[in-house]
PDB file of N, CA and C in Angstrom:
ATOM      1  N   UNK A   1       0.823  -1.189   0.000  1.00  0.00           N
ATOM      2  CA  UNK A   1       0.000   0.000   0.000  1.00  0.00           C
ATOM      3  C   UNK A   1       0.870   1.255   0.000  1.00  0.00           C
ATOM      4  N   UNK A   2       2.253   1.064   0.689  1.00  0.00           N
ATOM      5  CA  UNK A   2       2.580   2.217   0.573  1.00  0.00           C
ATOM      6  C   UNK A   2       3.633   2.323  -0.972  1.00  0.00           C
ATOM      7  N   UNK A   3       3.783   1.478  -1.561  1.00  0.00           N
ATOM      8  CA  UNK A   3       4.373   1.787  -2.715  1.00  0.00           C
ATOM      9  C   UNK A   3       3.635   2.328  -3.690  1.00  0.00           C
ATOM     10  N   UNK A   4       1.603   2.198  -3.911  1.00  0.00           N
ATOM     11  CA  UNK A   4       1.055   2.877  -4.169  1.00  0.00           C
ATOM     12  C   UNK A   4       0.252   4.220  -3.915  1.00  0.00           C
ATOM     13  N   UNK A   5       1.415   4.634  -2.635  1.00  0.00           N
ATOM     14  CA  UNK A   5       1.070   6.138  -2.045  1.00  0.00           C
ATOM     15  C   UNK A   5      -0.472   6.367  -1.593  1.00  0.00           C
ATOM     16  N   UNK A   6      -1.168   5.194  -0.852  1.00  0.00           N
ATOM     17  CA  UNK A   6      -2.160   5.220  -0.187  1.00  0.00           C
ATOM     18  C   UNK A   6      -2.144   6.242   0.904  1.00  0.00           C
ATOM     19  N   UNK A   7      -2.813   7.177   0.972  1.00  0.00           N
ATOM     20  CA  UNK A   7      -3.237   7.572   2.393  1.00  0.00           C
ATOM     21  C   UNK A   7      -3.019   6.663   3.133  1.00  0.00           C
ATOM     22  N   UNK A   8      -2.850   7.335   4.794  1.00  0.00           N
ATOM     23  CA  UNK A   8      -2.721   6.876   6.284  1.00  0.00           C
ATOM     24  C   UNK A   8      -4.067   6.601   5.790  1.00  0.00           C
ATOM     25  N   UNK A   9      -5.077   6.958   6.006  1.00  0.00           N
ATOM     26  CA  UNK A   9      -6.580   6.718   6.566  1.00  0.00           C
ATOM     27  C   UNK A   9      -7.261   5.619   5.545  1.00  0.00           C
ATOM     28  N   UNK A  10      -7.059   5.596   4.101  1.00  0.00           N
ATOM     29  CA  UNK A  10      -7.344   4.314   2.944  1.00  0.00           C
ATOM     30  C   UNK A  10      -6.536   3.109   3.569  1.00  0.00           C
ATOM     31  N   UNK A  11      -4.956   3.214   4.036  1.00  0.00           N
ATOM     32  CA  UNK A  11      -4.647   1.860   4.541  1.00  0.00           C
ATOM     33  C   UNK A  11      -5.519   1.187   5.617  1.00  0.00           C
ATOM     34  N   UNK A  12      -5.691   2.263   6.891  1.00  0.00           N
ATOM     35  CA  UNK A  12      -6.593   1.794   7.895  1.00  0.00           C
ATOM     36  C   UNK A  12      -7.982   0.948   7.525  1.00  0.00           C
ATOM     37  N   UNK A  13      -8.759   1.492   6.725  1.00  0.00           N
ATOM     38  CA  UNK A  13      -9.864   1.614   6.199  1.00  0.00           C
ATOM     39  C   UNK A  13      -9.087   0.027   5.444  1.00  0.00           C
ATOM     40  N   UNK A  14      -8.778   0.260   4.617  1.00  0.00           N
ATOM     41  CA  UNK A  14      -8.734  -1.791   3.909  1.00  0.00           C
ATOM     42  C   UNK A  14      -8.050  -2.485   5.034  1.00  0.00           C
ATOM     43  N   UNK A  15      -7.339  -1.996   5.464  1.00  0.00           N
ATOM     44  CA  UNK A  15      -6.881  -3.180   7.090  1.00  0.00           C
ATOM     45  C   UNK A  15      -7.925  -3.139   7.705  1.00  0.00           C
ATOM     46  N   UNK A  16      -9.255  -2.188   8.205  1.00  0.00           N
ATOM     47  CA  UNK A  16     -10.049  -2.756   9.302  1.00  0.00           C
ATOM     48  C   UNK A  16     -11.230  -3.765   8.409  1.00  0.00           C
ATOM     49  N   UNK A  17     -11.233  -3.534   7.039  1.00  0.00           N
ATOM     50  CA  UNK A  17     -12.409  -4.367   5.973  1.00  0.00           C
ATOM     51  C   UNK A  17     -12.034  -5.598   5.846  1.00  0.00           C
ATOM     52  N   UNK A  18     -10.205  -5.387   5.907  1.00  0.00           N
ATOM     53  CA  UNK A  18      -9.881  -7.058   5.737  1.00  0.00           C
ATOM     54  C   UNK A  18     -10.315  -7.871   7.330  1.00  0.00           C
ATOM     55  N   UNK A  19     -10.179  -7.446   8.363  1.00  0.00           N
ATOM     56  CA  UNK A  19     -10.600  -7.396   9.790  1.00  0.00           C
ATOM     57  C   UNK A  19     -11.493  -8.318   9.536  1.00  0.00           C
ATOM     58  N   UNK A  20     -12.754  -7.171   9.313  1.00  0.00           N
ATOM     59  CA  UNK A  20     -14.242  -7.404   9.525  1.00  0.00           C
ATOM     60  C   UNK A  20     -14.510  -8.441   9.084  1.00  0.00           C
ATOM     61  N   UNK A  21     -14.124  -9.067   7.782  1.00  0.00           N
ATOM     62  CA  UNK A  21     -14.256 -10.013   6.601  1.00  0.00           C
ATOM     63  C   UNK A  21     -13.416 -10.962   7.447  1.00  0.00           C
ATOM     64  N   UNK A  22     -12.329 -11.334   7.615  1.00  0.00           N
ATOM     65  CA  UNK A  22     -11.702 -12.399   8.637  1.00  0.00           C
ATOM     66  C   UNK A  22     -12.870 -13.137  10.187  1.00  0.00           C
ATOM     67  N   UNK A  23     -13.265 -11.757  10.662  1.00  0.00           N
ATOM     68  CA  UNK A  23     -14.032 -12.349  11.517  1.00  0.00           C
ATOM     69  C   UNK A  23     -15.153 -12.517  11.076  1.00  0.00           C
ATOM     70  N   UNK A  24     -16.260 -12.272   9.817  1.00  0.00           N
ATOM     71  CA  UNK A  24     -17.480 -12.933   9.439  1.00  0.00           C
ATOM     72  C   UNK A  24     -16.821 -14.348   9.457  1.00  0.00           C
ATOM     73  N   UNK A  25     -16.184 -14.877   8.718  1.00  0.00           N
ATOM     74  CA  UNK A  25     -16.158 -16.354   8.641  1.00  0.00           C
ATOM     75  C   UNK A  25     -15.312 -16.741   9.687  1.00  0.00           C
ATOM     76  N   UNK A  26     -14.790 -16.326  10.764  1.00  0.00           N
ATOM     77  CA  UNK A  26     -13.919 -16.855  11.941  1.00  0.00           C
ATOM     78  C   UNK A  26     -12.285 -17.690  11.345  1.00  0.00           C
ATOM     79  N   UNK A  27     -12.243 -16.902  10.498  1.00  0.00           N
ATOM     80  CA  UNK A  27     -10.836 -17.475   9.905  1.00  0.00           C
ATOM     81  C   UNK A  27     -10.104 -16.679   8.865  1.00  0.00           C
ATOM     82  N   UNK A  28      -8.924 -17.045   8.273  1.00  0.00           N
ATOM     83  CA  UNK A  28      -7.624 -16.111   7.887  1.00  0.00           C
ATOM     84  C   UNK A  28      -8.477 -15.482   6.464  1.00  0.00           C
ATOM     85  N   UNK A  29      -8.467 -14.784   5.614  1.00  0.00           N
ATOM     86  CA  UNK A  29      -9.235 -14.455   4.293  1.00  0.00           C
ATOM     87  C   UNK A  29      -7.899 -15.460   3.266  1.00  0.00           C
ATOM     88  N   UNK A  30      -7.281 -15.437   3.816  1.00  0.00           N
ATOM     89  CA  UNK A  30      -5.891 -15.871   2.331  1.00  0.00           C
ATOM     90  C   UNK A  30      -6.644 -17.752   2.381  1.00  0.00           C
ATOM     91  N   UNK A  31      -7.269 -18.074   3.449  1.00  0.00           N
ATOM     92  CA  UNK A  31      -8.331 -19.877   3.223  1.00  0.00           C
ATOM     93  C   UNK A  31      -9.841 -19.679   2.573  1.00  0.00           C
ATOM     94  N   UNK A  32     -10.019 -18.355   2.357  1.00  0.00           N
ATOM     95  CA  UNK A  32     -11.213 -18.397   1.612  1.00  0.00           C
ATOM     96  C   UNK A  32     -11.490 -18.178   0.473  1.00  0.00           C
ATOM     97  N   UNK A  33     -12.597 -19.109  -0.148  1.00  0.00           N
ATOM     98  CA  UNK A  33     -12.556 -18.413  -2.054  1.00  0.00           C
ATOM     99  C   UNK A  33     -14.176 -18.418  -2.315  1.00  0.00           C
ATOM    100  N   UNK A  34     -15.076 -19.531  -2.600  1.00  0.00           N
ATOM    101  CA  UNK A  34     -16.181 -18.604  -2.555  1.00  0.00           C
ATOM    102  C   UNK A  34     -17.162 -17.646  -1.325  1.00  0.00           C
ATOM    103  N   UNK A  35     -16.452 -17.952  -0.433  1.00  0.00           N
ATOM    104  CA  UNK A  35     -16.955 -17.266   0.215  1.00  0.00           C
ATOM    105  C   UNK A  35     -16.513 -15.861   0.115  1.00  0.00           C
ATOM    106  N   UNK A  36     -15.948 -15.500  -0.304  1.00  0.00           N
ATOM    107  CA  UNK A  36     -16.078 -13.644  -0.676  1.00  0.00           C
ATOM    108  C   UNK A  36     -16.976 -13.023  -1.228  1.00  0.00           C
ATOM    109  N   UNK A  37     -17.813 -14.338  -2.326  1.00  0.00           N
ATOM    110  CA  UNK A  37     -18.777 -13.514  -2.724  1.00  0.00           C
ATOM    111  C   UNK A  37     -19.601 -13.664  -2.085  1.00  0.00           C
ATOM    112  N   UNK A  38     -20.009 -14.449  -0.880  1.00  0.00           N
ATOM    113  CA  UNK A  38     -21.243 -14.783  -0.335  1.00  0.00           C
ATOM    114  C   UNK A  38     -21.000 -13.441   0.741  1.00  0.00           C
ATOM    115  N   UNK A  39     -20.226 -12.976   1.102  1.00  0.00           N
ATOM    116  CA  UNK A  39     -19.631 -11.974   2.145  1.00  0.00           C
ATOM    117  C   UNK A  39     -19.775 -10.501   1.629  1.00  0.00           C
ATOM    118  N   UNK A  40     -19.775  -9.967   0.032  1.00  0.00           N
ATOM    119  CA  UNK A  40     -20.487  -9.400  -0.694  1.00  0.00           C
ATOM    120  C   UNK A  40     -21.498  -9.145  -0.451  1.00  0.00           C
ATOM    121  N   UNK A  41     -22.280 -10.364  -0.776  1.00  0.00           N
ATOM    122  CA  UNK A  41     -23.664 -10.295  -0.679  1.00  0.00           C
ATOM    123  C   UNK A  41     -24.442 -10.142   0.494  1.00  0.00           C
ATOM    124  N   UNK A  42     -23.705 -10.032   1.481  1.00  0.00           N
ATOM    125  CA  UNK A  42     -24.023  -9.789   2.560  1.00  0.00           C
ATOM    126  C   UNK A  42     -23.921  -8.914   3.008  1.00  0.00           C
TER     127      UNK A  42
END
């Protein structure tokens, strides 16, 4: 993120989404695949 000169506040913001998304399914996001879209849709 920072090699694409993200804002402080855009990094926070996709680190707390990747968060949120880790704890809907109670596990790491890098073990999940369709479930992203079901997490979408939600």
């Amino acid at each position: 993120m920072q090699a694409r000169q993200l804002s402080p506040h855009t990094r926070r913001a996709y680190v707390d989404t990747v968060a949120r998304f880790a704890r809907h399914f109670g596990r790491s996001p890098a073990t999940l695949g369709e479930e992203i879209h079901a997490y979408r849709v939600y």
